[in-house]
PDB file of N, CA and C in Angstrom:
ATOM      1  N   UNK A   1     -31.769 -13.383  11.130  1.00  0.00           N
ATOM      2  CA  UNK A   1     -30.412 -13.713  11.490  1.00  0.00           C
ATOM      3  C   UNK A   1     -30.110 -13.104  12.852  1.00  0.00           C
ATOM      4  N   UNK A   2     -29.428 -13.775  13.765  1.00  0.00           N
ATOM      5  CA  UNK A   2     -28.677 -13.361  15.257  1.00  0.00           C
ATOM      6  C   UNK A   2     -28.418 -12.072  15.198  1.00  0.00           C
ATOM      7  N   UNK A   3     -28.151 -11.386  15.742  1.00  0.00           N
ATOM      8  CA  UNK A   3     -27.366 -10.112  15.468  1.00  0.00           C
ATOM      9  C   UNK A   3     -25.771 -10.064  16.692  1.00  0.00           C
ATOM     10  N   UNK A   4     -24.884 -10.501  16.039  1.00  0.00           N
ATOM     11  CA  UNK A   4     -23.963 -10.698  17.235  1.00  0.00           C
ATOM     12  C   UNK A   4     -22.810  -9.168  17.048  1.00  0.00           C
ATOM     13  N   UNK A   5     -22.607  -8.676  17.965  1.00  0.00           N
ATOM     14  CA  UNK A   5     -21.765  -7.663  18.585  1.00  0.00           C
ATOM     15  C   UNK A   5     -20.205  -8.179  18.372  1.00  0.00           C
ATOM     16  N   UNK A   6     -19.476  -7.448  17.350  1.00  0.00           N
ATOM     17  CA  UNK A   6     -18.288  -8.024  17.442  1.00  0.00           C
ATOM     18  C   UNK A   6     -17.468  -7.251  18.617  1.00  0.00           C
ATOM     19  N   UNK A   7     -16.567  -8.185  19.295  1.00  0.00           N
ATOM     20  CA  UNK A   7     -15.788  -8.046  20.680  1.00  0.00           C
ATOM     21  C   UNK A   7     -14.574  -7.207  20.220  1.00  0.00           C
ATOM     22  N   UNK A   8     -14.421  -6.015  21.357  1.00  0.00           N
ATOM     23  CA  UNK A   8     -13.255  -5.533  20.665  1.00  0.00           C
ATOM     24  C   UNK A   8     -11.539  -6.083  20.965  1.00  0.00           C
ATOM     25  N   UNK A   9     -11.778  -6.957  21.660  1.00  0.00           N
ATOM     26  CA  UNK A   9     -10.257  -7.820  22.299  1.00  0.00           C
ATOM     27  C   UNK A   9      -9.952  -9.229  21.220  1.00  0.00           C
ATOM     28  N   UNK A  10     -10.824  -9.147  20.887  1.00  0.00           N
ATOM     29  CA  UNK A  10     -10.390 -10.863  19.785  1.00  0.00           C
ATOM     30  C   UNK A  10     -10.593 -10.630  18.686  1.00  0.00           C
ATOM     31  N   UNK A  11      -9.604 -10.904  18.104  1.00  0.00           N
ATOM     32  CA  UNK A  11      -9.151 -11.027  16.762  1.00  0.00           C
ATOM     33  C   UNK A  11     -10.895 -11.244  15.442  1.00  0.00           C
ATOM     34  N   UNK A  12     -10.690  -9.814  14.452  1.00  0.00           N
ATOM     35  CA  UNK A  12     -11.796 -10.496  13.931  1.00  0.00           C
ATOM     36  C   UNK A  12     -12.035 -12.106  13.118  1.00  0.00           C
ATOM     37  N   UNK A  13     -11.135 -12.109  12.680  1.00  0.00           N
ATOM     38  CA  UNK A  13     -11.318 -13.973  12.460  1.00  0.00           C
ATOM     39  C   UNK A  13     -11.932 -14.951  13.320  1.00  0.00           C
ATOM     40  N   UNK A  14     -11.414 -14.631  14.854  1.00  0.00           N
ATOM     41  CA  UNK A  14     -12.256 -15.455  15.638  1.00  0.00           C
ATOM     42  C   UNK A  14     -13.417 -15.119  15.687  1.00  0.00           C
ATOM     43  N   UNK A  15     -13.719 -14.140  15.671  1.00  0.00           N
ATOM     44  CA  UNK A  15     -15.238 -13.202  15.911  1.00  0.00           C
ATOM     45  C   UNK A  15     -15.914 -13.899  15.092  1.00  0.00           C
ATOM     46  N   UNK A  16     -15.509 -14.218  13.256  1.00  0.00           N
ATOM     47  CA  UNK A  16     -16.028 -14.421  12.638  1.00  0.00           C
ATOM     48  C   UNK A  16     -16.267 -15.951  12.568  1.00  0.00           C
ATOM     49  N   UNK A  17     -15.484 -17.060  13.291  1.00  0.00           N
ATOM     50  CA  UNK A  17     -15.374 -18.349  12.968  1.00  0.00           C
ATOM     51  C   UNK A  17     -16.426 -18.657  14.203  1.00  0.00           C
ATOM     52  N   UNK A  18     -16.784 -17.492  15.021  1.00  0.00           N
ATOM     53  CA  UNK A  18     -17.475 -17.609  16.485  1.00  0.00           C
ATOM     54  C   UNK A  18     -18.724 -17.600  15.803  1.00  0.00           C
ATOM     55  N   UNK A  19     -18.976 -16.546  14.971  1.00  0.00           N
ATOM     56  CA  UNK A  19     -20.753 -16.179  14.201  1.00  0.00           C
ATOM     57  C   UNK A  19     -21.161 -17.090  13.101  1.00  0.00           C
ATOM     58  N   UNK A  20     -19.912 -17.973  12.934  1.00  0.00           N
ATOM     59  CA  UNK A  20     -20.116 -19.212  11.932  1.00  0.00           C
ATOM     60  C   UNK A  20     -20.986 -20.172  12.528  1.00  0.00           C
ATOM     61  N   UNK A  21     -20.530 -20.487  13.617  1.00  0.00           N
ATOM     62  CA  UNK A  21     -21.307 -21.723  14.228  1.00  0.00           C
ATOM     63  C   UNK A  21     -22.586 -21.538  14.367  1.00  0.00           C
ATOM     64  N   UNK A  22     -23.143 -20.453  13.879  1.00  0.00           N
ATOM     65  CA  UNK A  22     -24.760 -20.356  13.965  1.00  0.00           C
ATOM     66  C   UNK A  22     -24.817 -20.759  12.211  1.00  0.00           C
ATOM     67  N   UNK A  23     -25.884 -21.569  12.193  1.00  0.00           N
ATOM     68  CA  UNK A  23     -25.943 -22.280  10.679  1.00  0.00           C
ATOM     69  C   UNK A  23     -26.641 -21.241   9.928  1.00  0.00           C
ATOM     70  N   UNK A  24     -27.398 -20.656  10.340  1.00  0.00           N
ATOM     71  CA  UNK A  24     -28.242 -19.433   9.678  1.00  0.00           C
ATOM     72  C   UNK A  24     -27.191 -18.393   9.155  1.00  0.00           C
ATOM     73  N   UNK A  25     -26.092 -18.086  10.092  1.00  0.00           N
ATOM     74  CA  UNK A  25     -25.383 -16.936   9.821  1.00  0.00           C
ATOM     75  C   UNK A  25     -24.296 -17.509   8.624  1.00  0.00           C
ATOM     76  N   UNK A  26     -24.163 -18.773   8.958  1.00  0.00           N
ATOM     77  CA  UNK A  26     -23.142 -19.686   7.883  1.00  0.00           C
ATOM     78  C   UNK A  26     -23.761 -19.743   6.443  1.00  0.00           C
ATOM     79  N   UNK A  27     -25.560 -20.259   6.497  1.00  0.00           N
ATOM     80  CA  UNK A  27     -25.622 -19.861   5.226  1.00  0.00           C
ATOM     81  C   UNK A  27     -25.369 -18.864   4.528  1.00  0.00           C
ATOM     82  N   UNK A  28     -25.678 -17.875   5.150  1.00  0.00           N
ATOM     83  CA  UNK A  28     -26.441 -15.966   4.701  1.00  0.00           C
ATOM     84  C   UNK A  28     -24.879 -15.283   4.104  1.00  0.00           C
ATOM     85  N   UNK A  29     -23.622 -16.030   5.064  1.00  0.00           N
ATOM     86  CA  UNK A  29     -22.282 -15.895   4.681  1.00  0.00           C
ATOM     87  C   UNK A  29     -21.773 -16.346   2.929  1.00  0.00           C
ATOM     88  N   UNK A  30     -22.055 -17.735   2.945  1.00  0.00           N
ATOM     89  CA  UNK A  30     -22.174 -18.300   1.843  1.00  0.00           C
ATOM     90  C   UNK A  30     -22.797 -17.260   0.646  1.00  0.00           C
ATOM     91  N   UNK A  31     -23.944 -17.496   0.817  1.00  0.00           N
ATOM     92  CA  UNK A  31     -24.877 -16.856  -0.282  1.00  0.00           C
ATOM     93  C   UNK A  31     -24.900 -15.855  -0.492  1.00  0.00           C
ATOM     94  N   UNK A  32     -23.977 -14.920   0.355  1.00  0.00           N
ATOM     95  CA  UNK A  32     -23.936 -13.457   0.420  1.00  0.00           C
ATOM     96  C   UNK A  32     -22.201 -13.459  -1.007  1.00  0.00           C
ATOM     97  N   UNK A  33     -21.553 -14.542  -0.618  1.00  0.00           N
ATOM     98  CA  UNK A  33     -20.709 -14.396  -1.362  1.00  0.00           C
ATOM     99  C   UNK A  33     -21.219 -15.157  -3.088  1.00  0.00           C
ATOM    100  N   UNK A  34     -21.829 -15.778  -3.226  1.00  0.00           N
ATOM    101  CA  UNK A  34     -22.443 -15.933  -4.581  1.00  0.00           C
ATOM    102  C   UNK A  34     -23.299 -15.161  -4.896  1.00  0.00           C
ATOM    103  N   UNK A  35     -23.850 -14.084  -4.166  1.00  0.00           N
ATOM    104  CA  UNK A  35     -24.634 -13.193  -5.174  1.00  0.00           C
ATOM    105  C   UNK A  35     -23.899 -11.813  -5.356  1.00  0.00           C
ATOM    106  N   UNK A  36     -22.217 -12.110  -4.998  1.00  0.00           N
ATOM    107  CA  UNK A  36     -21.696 -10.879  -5.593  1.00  0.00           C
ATOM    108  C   UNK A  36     -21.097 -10.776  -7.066  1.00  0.00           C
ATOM    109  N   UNK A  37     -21.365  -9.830  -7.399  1.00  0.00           N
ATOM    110  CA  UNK A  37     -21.080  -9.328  -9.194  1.00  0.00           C
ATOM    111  C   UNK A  37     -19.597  -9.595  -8.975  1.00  0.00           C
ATOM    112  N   UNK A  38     -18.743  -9.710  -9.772  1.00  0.00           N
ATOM    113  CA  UNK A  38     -17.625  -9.998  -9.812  1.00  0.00           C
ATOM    114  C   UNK A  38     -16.465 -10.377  -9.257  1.00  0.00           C
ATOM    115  N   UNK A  39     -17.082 -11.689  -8.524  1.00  0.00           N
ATOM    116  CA  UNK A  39     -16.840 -12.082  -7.563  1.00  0.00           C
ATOM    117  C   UNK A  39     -14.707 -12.375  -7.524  1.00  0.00           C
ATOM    118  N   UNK A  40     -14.127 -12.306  -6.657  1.00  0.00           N
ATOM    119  CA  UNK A  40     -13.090 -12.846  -6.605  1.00  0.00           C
ATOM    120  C   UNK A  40     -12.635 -14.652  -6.325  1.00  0.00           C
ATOM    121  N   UNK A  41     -11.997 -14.493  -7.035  1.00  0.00           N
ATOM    122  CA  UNK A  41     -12.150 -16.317  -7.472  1.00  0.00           C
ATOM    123  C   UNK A  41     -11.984 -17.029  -6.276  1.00  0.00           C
ATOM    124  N   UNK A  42     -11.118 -16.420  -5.102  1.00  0.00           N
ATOM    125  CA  UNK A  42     -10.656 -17.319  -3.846  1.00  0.00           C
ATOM    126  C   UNK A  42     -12.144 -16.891  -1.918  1.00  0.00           C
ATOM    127  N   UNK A  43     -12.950 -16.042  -3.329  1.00  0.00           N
ATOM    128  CA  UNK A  43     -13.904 -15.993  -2.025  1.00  0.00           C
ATOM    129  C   UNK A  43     -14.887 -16.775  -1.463  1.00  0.00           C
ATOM    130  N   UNK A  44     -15.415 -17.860  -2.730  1.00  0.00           N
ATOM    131  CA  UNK A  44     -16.449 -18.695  -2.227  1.00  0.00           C
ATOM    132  C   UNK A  44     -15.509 -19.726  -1.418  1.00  0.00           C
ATOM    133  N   UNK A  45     -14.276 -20.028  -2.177  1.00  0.00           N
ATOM    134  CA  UNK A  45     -13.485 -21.194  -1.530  1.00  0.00           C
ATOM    135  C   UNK A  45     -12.711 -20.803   0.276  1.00  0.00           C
ATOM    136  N   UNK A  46     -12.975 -19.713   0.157  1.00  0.00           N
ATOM    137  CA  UNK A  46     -12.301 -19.217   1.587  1.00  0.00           C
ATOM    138  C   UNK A  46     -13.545 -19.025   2.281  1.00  0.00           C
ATOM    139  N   UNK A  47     -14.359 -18.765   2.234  1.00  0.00           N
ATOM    140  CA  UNK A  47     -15.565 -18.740   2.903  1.00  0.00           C
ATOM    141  C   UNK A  47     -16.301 -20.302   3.014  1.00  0.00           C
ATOM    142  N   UNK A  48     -15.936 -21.057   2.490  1.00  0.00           N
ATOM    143  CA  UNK A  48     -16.584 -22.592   2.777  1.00  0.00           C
ATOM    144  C   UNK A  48     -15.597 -22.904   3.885  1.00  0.00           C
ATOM    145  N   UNK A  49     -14.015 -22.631   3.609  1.00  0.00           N
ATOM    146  CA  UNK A  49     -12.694 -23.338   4.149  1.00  0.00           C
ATOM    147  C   UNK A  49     -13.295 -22.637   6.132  1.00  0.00           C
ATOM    148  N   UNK A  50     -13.891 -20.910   5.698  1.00  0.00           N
ATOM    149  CA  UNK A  50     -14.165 -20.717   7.643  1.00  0.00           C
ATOM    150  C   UNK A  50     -15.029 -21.495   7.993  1.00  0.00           C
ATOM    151  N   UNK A  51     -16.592 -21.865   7.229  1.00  0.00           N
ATOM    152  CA  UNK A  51     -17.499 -22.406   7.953  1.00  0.00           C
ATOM    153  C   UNK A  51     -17.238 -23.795   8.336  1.00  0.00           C
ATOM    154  N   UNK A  52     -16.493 -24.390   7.919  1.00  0.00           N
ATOM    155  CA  UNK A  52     -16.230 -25.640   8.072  1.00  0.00           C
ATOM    156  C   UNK A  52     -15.176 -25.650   8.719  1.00  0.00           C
ATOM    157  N   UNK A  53     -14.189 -24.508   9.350  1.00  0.00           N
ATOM    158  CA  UNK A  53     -13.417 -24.382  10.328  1.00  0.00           C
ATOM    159  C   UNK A  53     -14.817 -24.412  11.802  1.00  0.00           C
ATOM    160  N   UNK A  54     -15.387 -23.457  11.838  1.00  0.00           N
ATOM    161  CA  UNK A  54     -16.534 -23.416  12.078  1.00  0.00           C
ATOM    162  C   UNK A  54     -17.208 -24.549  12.873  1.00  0.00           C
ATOM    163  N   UNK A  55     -17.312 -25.442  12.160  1.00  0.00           N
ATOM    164  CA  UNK A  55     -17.999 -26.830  12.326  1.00  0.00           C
ATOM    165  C   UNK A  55     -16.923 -27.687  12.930  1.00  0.00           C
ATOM    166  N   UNK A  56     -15.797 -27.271  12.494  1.00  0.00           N
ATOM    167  CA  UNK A  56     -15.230 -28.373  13.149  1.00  0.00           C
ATOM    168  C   UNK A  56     -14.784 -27.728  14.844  1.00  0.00           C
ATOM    169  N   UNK A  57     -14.475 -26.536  14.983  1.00  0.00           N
ATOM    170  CA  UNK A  57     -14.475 -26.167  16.476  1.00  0.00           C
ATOM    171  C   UNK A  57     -15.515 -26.786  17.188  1.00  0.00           C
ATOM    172  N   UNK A  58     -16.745 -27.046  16.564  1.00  0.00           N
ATOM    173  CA  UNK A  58     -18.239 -27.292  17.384  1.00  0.00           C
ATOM    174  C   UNK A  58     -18.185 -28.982  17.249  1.00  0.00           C
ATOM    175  N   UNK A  59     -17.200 -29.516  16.900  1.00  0.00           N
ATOM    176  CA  UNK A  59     -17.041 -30.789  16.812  1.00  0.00           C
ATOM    177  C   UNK A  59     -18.264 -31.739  16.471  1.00  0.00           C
ATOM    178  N   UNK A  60     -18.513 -30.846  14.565  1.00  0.00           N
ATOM    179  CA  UNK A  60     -20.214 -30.926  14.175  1.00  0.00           C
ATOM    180  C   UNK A  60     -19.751 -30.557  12.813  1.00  0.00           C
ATOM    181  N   UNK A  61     -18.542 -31.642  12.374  1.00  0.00           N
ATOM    182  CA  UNK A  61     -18.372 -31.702  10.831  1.00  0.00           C
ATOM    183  C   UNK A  61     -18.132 -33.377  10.320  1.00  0.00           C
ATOM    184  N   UNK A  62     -19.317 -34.414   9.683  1.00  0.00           N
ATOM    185  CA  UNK A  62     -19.270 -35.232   9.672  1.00  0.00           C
ATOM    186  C   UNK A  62     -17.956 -35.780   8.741  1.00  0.00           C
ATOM    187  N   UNK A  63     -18.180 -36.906   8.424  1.00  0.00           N
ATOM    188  CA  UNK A  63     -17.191 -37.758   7.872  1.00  0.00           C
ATOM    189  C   UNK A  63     -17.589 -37.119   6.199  1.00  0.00           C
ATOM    190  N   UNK A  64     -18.616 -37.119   6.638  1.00  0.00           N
ATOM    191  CA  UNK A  64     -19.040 -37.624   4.364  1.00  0.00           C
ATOM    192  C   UNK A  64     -18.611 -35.919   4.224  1.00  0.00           C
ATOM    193  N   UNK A  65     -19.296 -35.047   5.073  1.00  0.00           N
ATOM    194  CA  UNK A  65     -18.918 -33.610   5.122  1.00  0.00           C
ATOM    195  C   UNK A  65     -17.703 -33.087   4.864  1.00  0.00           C
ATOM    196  N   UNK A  66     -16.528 -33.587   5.500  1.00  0.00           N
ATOM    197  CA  UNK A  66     -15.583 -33.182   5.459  1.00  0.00           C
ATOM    198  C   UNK A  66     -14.520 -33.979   3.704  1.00  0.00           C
ATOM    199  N   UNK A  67     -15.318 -34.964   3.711  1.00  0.00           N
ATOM    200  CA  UNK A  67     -14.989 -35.772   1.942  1.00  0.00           C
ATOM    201  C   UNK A  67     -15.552 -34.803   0.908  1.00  0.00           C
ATOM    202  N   UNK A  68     -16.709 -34.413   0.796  1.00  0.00           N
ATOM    203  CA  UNK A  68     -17.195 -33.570   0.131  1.00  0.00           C
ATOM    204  C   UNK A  68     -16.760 -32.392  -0.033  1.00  0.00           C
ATOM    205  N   UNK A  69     -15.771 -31.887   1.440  1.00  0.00           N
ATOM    206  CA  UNK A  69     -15.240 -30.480   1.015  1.00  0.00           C
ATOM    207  C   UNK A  69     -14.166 -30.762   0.967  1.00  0.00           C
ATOM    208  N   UNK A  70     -13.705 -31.783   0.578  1.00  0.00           N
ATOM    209  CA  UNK A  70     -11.771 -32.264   0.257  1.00  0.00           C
ATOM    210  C   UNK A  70     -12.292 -31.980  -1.526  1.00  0.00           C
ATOM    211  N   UNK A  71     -13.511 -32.551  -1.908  1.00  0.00           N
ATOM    212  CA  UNK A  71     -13.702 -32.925  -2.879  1.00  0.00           C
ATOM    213  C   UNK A  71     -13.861 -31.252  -3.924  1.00  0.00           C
ATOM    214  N   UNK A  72     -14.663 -30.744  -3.451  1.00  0.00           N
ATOM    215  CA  UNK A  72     -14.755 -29.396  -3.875  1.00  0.00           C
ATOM    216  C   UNK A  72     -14.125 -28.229  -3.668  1.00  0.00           C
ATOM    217  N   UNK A  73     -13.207 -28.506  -2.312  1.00  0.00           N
ATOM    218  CA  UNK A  73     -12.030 -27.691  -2.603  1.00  0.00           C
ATOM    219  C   UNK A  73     -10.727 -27.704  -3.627  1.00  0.00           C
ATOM    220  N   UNK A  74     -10.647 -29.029  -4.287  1.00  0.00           N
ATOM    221  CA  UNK A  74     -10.036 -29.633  -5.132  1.00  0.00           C
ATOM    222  C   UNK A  74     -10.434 -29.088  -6.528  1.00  0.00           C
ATOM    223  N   UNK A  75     -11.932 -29.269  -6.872  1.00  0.00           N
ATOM    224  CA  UNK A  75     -12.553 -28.340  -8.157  1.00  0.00           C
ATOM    225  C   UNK A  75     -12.538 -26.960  -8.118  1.00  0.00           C
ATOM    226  N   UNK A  76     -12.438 -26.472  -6.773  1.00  0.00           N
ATOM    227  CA  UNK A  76     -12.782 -25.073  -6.769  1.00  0.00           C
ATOM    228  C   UNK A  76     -10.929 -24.000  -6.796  1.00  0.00           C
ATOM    229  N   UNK A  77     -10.058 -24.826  -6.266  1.00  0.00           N
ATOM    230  CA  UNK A  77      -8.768 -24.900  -6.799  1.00  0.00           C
ATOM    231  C   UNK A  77      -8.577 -25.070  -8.105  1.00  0.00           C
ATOM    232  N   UNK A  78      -8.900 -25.914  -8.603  1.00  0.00           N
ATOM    233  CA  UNK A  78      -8.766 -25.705 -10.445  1.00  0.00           C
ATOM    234  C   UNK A  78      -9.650 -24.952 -10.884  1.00  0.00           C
ATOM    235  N   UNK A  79     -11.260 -24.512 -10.924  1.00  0.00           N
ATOM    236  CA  UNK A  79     -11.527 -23.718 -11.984  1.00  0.00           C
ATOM    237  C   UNK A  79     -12.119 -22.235 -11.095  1.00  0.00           C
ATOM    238  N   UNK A  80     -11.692 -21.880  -9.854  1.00  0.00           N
ATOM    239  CA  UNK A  80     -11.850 -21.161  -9.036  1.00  0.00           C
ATOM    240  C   UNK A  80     -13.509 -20.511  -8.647  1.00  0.00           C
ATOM    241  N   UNK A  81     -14.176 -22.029  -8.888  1.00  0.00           N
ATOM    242  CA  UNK A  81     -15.523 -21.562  -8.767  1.00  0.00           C
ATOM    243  C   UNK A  81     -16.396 -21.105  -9.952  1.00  0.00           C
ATOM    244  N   UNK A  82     -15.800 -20.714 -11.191  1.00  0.00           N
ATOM    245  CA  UNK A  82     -16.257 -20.442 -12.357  1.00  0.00           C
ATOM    246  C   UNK A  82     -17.695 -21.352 -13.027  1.00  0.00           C
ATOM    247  N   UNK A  83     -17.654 -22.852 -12.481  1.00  0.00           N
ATOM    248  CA  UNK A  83     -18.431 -22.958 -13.403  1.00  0.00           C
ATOM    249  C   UNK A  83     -20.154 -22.834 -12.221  1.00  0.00           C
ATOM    250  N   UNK A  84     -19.901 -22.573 -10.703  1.00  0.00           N
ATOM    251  CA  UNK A  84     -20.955 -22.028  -9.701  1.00  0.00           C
ATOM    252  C   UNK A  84     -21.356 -21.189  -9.813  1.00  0.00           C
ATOM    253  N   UNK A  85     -20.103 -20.139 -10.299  1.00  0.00           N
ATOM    254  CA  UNK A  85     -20.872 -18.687 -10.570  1.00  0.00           C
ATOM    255  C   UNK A  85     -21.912 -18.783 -12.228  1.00  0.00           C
ATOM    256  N   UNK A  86     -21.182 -19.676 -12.908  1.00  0.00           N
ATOM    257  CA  UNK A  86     -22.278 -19.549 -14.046  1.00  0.00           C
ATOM    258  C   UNK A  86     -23.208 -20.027 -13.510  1.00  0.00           C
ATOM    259  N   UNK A  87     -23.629 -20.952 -12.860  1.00  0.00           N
ATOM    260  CA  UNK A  87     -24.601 -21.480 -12.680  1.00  0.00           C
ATOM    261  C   UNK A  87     -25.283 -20.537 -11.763  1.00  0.00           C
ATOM    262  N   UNK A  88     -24.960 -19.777 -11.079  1.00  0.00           N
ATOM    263  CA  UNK A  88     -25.657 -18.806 -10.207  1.00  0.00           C
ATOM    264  C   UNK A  88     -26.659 -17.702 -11.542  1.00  0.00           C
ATOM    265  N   UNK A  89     -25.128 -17.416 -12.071  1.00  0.00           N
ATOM    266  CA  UNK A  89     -25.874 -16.231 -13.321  1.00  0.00           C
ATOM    267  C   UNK A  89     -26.695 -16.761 -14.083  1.00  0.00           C
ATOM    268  N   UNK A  90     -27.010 -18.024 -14.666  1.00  0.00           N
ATOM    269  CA  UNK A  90     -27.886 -18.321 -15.697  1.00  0.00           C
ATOM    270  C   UNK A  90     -28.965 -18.868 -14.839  1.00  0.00           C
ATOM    271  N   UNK A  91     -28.828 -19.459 -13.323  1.00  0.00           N
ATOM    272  CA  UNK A  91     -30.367 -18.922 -12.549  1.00  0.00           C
ATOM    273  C   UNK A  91     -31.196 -17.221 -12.767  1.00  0.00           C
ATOM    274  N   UNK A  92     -30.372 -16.557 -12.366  1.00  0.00           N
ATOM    275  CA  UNK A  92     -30.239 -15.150 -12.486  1.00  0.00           C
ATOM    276  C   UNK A  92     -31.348 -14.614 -13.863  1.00  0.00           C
ATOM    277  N   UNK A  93     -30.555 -14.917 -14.559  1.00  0.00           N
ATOM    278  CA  UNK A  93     -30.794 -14.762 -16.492  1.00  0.00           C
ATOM    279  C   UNK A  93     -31.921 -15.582 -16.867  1.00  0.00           C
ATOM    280  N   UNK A  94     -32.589 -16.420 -15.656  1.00  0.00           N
ATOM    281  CA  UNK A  94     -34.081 -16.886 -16.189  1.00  0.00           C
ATOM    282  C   UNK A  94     -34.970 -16.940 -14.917  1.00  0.00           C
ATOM    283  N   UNK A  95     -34.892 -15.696 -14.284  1.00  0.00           N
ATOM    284  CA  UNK A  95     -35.765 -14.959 -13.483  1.00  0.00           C
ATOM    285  C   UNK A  95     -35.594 -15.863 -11.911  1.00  0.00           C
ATOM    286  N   UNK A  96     -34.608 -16.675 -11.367  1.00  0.00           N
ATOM    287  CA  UNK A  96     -34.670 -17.401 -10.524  1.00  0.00           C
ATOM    288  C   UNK A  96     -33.711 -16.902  -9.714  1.00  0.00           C
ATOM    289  N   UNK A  97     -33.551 -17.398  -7.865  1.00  0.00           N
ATOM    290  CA  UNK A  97     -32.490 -16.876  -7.350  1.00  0.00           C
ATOM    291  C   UNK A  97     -32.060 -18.027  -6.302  1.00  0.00           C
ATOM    292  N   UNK A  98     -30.745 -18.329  -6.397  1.00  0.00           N
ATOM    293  CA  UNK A  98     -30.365 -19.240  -5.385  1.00  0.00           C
ATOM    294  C   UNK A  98     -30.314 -19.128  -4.048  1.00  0.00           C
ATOM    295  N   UNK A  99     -30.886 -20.011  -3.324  1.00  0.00           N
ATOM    296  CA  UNK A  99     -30.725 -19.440  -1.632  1.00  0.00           C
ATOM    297  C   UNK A  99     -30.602 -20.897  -0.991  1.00  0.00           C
ATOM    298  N   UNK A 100     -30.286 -20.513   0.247  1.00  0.00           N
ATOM    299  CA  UNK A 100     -29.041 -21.277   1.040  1.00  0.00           C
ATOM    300  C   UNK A 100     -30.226 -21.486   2.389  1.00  0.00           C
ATOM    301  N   UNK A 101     -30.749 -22.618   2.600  1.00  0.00           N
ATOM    302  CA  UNK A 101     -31.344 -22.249   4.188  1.00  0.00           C
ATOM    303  C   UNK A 101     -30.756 -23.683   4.964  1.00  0.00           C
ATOM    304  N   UNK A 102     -31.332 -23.416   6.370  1.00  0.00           N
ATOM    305  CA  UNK A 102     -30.462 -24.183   6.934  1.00  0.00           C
ATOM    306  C   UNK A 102     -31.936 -25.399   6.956  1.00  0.00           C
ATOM    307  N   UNK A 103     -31.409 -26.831   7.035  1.00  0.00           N
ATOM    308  CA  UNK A 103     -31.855 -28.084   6.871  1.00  0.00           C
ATOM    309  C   UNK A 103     -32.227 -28.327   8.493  1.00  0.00           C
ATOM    310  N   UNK A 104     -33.994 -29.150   8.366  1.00  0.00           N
ATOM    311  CA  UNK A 104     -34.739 -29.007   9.258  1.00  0.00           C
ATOM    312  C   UNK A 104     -34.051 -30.152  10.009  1.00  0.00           C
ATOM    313  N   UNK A 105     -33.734 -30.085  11.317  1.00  0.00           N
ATOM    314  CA  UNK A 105     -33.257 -31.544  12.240  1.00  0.00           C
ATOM    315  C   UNK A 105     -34.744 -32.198  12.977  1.00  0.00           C
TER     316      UNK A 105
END
């Protein structure tokens, strides 16, 4: 992963929507928040909502992309991610681990 220097004049949000646009750092973000133990229900959904802030600054968030996260921000609003995290844990619970890499262009 990059190793980027956060700036001390800009806001960390930007800092962070800045280290998004690297897809590597976007996954590792992601997946860093599904492999936490007790997770808080609004963190996977707030962490998809930056990277895809993310993508869209870089004017590099497609059509079907942005349907898909209308679509799952919608499920992840009603059951707050609950039934991802099971599915994370019962990978977990039969010796397997989910990971996130970025897709070859």
């Amino acid at each position: 992963m990059k190793q980027l220097k956060m700036p001390t004049s800009d806001s960390y949000y930007e800092y962070l929507i800045e280290s998004l646009k690297d897809a590597e750092h976007a996954g590792d973000f992601i997946g860093a928040i599904l492999e936490e133990k007790d997770a808080e229900p609004e963190l996977l959904r707030n962490a998809i909502r930056k990277v895809i802030e993310a993508r869209i600054r870089m004017n590099a968030l497609s059509d079907s992309a942005k349907k898909y996260h209308e679509r799952l921000d919608k499920m992840l609003t009603v059951s707050s991610g609950s039934e991802i995290y099971c599915f994370v844990e019962l990978l977990e619970a039969l010796g397997f681990k989910l990971g996130i890499t970025v897709e070859d262009s």
